[in-house]
N, C-alpha and C. Protein backbone atom coordinates (compact mmCIF):
# COMPACT_ATOMS: atom_id res chain seq x y z
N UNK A 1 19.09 -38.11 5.85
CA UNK A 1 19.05 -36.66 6.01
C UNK A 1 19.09 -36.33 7.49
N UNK A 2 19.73 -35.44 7.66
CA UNK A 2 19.72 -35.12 9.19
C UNK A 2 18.66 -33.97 9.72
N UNK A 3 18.24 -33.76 10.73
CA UNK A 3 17.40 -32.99 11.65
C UNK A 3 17.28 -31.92 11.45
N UNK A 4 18.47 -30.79 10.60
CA UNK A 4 18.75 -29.53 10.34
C UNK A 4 18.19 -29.60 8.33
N UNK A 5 18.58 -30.81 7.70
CA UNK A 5 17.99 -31.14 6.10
C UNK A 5 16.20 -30.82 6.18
N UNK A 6 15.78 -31.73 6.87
CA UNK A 6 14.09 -31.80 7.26
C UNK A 6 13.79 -30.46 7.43
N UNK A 7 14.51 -29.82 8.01
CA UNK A 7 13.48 -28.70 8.46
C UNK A 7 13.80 -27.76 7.55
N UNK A 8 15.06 -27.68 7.17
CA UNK A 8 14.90 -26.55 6.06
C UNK A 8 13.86 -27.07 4.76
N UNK A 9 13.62 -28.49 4.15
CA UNK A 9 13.02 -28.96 3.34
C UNK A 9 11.59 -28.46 3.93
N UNK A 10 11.29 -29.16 5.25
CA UNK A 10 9.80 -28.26 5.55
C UNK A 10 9.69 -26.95 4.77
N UNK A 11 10.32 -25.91 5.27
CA UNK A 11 10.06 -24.59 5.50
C UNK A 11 9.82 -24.27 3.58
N UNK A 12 11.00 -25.07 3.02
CA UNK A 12 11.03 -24.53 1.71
C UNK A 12 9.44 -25.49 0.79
N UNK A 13 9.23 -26.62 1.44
CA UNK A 13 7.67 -26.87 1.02
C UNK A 13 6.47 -26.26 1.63
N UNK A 14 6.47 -25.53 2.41
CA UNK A 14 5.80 -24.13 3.49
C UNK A 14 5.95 -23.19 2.67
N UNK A 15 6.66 -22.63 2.00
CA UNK A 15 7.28 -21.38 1.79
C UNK A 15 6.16 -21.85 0.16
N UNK A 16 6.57 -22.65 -0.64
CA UNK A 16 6.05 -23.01 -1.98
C UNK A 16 4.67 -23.01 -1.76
N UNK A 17 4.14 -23.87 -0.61
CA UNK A 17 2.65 -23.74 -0.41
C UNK A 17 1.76 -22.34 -0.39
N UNK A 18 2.87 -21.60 0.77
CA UNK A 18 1.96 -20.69 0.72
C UNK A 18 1.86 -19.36 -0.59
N UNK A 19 3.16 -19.68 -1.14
CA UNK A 19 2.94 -18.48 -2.49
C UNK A 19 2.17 -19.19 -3.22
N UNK A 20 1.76 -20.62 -3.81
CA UNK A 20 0.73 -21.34 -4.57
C UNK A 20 -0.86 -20.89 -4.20
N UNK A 21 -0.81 -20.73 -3.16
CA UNK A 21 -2.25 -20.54 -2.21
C UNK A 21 -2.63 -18.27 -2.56
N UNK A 22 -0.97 -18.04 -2.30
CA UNK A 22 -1.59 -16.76 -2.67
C UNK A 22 -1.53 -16.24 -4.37
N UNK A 23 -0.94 -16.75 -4.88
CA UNK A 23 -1.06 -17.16 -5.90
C UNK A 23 -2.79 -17.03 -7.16
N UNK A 24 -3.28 -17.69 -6.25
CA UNK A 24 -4.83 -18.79 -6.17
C UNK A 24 -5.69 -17.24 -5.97
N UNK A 25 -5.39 -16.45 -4.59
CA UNK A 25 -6.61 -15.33 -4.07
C UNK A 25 -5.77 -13.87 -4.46
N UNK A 26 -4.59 -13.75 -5.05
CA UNK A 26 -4.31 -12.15 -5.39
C UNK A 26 -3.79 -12.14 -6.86
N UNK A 27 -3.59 -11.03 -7.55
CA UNK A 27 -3.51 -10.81 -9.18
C UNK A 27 -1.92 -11.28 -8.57
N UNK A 28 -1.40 -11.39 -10.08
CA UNK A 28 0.36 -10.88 -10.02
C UNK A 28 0.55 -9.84 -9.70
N UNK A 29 -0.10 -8.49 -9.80
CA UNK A 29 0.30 -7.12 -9.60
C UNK A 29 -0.03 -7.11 -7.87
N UNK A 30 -0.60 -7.53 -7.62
CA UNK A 30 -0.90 -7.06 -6.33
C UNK A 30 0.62 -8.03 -5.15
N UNK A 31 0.72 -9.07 -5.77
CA UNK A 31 2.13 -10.10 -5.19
C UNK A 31 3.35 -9.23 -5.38
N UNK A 32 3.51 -8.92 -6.56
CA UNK A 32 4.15 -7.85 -7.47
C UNK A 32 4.46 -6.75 -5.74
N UNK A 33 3.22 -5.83 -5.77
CA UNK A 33 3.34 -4.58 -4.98
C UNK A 33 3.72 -5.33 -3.33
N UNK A 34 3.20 -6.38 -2.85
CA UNK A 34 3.75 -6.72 -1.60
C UNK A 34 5.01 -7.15 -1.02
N UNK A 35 5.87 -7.93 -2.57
CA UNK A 35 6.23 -8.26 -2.34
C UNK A 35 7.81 -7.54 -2.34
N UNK A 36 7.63 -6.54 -3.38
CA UNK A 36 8.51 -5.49 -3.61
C UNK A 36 8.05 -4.73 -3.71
N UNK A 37 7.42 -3.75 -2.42
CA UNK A 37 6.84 -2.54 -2.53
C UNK A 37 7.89 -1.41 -2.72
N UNK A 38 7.21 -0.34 -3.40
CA UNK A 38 8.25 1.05 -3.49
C UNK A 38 7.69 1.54 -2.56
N UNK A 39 8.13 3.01 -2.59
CA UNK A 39 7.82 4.01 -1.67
C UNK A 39 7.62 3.16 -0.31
N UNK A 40 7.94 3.16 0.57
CA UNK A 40 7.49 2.14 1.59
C UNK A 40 8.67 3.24 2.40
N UNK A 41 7.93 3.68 3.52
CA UNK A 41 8.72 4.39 4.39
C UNK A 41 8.27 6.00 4.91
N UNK A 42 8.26 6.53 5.27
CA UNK A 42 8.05 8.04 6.02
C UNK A 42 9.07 9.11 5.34
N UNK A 43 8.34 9.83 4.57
CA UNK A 43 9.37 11.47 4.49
C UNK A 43 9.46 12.14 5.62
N UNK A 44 10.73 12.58 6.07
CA UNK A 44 11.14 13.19 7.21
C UNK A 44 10.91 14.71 6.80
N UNK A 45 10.21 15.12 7.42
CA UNK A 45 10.12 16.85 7.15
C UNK A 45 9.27 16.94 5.96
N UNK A 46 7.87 16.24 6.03
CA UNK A 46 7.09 16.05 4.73
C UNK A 46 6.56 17.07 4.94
N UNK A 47 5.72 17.54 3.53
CA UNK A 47 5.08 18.65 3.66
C UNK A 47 3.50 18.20 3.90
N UNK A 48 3.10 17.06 3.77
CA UNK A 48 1.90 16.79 3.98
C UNK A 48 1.70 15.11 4.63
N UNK A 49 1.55 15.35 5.40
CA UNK A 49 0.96 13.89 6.29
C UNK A 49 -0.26 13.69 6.88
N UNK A 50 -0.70 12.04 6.85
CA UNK A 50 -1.96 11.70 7.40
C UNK A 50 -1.84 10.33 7.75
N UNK A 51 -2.67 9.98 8.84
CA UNK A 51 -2.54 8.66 9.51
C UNK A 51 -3.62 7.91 9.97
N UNK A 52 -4.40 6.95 9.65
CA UNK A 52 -5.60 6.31 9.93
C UNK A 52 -5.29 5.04 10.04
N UNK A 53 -6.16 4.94 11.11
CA UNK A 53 -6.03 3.42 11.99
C UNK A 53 -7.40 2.55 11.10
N UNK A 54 -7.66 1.96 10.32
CA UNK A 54 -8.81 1.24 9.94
C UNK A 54 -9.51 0.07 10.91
N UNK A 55 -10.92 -0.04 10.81
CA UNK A 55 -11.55 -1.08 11.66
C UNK A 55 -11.07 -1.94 11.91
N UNK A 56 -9.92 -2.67 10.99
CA UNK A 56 -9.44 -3.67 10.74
C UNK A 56 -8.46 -3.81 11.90
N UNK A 57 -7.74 -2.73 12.20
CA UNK A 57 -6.76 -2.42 12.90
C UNK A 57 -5.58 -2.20 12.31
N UNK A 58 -5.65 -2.19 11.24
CA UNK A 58 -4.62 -1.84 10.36
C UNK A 58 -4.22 -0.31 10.23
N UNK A 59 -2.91 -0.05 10.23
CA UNK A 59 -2.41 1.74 10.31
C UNK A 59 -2.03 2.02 8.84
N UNK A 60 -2.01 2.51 8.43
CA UNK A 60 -1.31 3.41 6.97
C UNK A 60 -1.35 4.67 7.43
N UNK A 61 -0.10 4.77 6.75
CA UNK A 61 0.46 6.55 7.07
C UNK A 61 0.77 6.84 5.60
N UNK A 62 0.89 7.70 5.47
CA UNK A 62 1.02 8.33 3.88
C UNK A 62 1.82 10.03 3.86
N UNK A 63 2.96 9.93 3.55
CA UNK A 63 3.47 10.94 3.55
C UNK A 63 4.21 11.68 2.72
N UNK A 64 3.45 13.27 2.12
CA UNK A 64 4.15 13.54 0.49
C UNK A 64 5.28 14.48 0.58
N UNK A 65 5.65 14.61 -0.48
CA UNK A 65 6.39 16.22 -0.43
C UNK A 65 5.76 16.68 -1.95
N UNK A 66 5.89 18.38 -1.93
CA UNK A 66 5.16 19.02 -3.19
C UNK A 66 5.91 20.07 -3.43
N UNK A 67 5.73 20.37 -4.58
CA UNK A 67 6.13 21.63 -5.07
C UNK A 67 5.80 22.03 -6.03
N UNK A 68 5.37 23.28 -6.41
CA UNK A 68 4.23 23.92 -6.94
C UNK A 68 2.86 22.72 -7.39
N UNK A 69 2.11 22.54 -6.50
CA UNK A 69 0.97 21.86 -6.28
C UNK A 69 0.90 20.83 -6.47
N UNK A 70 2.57 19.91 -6.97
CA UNK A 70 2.43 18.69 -7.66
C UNK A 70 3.11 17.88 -6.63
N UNK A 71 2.65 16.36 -6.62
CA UNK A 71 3.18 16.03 -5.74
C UNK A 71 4.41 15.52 -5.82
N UNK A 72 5.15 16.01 -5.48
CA UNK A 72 6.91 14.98 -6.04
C UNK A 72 8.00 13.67 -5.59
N UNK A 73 7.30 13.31 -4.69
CA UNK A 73 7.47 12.96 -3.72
C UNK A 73 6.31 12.17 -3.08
N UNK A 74 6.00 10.37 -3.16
CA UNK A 74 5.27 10.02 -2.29
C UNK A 74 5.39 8.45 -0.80
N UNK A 75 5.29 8.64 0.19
CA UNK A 75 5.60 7.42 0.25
C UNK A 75 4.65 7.11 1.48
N UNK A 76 4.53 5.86 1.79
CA UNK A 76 3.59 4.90 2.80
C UNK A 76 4.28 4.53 3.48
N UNK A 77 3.67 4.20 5.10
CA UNK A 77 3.94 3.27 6.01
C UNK A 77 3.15 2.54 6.65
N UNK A 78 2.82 1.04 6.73
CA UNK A 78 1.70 0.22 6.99
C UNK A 78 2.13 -0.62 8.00
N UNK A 79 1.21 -1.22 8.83
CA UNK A 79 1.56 -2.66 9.30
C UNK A 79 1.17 -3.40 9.39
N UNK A 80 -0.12 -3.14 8.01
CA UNK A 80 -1.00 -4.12 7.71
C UNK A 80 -0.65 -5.55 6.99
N UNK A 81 -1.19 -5.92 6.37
CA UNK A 81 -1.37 -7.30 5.48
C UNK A 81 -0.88 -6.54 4.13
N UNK A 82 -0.45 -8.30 3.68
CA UNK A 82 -0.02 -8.32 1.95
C UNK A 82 -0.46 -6.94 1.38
N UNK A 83 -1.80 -7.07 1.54
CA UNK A 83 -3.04 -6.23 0.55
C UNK A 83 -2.87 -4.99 0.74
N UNK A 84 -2.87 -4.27 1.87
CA UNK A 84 -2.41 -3.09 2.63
C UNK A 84 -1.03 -2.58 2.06
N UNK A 85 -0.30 -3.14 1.91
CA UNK A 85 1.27 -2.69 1.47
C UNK A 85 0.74 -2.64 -0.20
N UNK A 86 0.66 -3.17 -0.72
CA UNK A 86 -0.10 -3.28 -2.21
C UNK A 86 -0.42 -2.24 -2.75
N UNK A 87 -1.06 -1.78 -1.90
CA UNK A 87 -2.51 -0.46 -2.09
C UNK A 87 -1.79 0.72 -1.72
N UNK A 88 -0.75 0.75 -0.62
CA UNK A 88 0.15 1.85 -0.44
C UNK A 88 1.12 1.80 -1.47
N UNK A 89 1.86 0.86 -1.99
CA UNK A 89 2.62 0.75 -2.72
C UNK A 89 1.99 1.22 -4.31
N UNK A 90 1.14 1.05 -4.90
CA UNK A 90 0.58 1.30 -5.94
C UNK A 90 0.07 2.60 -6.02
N UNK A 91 -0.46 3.12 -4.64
CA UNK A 91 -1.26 4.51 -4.96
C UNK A 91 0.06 5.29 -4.76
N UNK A 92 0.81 5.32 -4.17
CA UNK A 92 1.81 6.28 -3.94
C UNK A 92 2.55 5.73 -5.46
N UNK A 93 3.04 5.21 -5.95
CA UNK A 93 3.26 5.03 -7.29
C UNK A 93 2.01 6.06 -8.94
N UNK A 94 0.52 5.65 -8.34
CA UNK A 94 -0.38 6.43 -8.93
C UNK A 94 -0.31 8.19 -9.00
N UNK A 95 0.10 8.55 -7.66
CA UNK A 95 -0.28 9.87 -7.46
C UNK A 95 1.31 10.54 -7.62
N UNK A 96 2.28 10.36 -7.68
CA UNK A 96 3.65 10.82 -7.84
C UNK A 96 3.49 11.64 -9.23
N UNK A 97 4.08 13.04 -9.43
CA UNK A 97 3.92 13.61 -10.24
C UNK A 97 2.30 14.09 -10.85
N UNK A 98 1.50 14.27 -9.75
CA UNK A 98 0.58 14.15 -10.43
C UNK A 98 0.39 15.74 -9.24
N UNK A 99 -0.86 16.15 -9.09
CA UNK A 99 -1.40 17.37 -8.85
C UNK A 99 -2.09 17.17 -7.31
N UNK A 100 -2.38 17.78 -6.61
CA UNK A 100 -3.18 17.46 -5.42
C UNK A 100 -4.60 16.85 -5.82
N UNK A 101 -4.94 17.75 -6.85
CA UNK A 101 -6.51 17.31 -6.99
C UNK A 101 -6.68 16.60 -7.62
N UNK A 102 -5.82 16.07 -8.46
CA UNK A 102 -5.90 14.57 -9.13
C UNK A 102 -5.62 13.18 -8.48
N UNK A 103 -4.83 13.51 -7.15
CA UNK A 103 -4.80 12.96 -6.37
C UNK A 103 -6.02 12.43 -5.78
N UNK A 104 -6.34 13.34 -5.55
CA UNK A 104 -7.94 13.43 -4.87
C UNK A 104 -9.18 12.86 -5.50
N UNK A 105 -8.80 12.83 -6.73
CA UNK A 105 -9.62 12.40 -7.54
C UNK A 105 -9.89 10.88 -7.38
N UNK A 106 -8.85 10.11 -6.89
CA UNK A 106 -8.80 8.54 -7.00
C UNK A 106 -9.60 8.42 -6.01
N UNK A 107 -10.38 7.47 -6.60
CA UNK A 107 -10.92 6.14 -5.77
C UNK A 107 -10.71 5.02 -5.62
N UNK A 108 -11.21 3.79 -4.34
CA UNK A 108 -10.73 2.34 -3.94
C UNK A 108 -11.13 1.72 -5.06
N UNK A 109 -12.31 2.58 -6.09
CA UNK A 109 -12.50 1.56 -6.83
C UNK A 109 -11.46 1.08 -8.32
N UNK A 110 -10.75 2.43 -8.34
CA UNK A 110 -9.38 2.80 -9.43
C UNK A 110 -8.41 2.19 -8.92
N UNK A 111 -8.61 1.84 -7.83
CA UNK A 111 -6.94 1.42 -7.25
C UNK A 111 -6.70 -0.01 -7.19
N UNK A 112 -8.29 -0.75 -6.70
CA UNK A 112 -8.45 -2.09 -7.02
C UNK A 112 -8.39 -2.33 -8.57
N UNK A 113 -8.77 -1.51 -9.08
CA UNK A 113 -8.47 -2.33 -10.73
C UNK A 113 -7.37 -1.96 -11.17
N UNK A 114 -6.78 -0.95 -10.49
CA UNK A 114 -5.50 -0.72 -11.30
C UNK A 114 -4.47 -2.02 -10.95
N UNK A 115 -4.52 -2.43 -9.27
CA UNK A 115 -3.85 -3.68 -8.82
C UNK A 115 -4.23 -5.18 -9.32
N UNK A 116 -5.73 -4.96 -10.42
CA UNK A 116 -5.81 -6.30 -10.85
C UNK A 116 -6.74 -6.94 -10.03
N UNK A 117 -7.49 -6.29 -9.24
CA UNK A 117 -8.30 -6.74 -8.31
C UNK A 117 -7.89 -7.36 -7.35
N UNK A 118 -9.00 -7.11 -6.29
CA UNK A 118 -8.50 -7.81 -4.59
C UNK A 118 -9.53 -8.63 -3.99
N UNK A 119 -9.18 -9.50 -3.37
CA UNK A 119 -10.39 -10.02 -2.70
C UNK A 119 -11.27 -9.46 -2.21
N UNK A 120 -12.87 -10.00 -2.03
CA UNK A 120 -13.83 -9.08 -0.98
C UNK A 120 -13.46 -8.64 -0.04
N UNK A 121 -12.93 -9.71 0.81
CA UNK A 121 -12.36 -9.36 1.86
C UNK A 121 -10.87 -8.40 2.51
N UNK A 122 -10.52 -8.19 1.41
CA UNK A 122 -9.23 -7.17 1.51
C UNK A 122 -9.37 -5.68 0.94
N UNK A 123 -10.74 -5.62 0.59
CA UNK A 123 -11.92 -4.86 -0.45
C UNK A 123 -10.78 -3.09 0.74
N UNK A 124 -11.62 -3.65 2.03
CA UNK A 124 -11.66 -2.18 3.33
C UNK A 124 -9.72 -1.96 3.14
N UNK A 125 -9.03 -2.82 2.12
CA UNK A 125 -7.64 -2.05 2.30
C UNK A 125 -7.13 -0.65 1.30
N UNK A 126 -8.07 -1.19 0.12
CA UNK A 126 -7.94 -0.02 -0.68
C UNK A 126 -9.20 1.11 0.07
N UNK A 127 -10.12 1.08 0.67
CA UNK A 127 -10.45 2.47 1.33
C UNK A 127 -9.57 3.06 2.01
N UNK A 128 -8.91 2.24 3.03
CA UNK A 128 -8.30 3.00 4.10
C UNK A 128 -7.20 3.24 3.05
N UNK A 129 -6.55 3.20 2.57
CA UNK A 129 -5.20 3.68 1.42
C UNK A 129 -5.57 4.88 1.11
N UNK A 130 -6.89 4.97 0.26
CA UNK A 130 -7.72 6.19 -0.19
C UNK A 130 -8.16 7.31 0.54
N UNK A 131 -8.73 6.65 2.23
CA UNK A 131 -8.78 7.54 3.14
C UNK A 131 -7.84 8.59 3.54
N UNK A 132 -6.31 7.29 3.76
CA UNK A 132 -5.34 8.11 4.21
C UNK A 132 -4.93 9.70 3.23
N UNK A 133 -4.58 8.68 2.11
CA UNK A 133 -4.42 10.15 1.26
C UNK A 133 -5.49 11.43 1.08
N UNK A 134 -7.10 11.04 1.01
CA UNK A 134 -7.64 11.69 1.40
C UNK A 134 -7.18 13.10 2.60
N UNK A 135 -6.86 12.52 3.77
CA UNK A 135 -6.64 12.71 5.05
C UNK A 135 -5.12 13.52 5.04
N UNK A 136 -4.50 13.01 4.32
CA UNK A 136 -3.22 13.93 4.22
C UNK A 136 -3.02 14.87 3.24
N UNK A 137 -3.95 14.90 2.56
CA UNK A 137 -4.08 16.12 1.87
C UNK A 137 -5.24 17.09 2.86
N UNK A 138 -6.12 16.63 3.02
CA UNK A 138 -6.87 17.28 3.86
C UNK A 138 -5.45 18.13 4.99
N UNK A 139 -4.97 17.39 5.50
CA UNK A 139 -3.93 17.97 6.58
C UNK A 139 -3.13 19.25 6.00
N UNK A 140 -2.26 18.91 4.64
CA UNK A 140 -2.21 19.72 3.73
C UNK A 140 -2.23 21.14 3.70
N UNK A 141 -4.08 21.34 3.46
CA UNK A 141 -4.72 22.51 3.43
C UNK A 141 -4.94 23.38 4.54
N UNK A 142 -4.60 22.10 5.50
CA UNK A 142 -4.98 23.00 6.87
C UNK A 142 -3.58 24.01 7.20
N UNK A 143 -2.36 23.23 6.64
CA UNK A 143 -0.84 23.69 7.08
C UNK A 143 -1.38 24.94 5.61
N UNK A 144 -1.08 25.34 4.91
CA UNK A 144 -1.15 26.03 3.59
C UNK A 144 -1.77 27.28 3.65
């Protein structure tokens, strides 16, 4: 095998390892949402936006469009971890077609079970998800 065989063989026993390993610490739904997230991106000329930096250092942006109170329109932008895209990807999937205040209604703790659960430690990604939208609806009311 030559020098250029090896290393692609590395990468592709790298590549197997590490989906086995995540595999092991996240649901299918949550691999599912990272790995093919929807909504993933910024509405240009949204009617409602919000942006929070979490402890973590992680950003989510969350940005809707509405019409007559519903939201029609949702989408995220992160540059966080797996888990982070997950949680944007799923709640903006959750709240589409749905109402502001039902929106509002969700919690990290609906969003982790709706994804199948998350690690402890990836626990602070569904707040800040929750925050944001929180936060951009809050913004919302202030434009309205």
């Amino acid at each position: 095998m030559n020098g250029d065989g090896d290393f692609e063989k590395m990468v592709k026993d790298l590549q197997s390892k590490i989906e086995q390993d995540e595999e092991k610490d996240y649901s299918k739904t949550v691999i599912n949402e990272y790995r093919n997230p929807n909504n993933f991106g910024v509405i240009e000329n949204s009617d409602a936006f919000g942006e929070i930096k979490g402890p973590c250092g992680d950003t989510m942006k969350i940005s809707l469009r509405l019409e007559g109170g519903k939201i029609i329109n949702a989408c995220f932008w992160t540059d966080g971890c797996g888990a982070s895209i997950a949680c944007g990807s799923m709640l903006t999937k959750l709240i589409t077609g749905k109402t502001i205040e039902t929106a509002l209604d969700i919690t990290s703790e609906q969003l982790t079970d709706t994804l199948g659960g998350i690690p402890k430690e990836h626990l602070h990604c569904t707040v800040l998800t929750v925050n944001t939208l929180q936060e951009t609806i809050k913004n919302y009311h202030k434009v309205e």
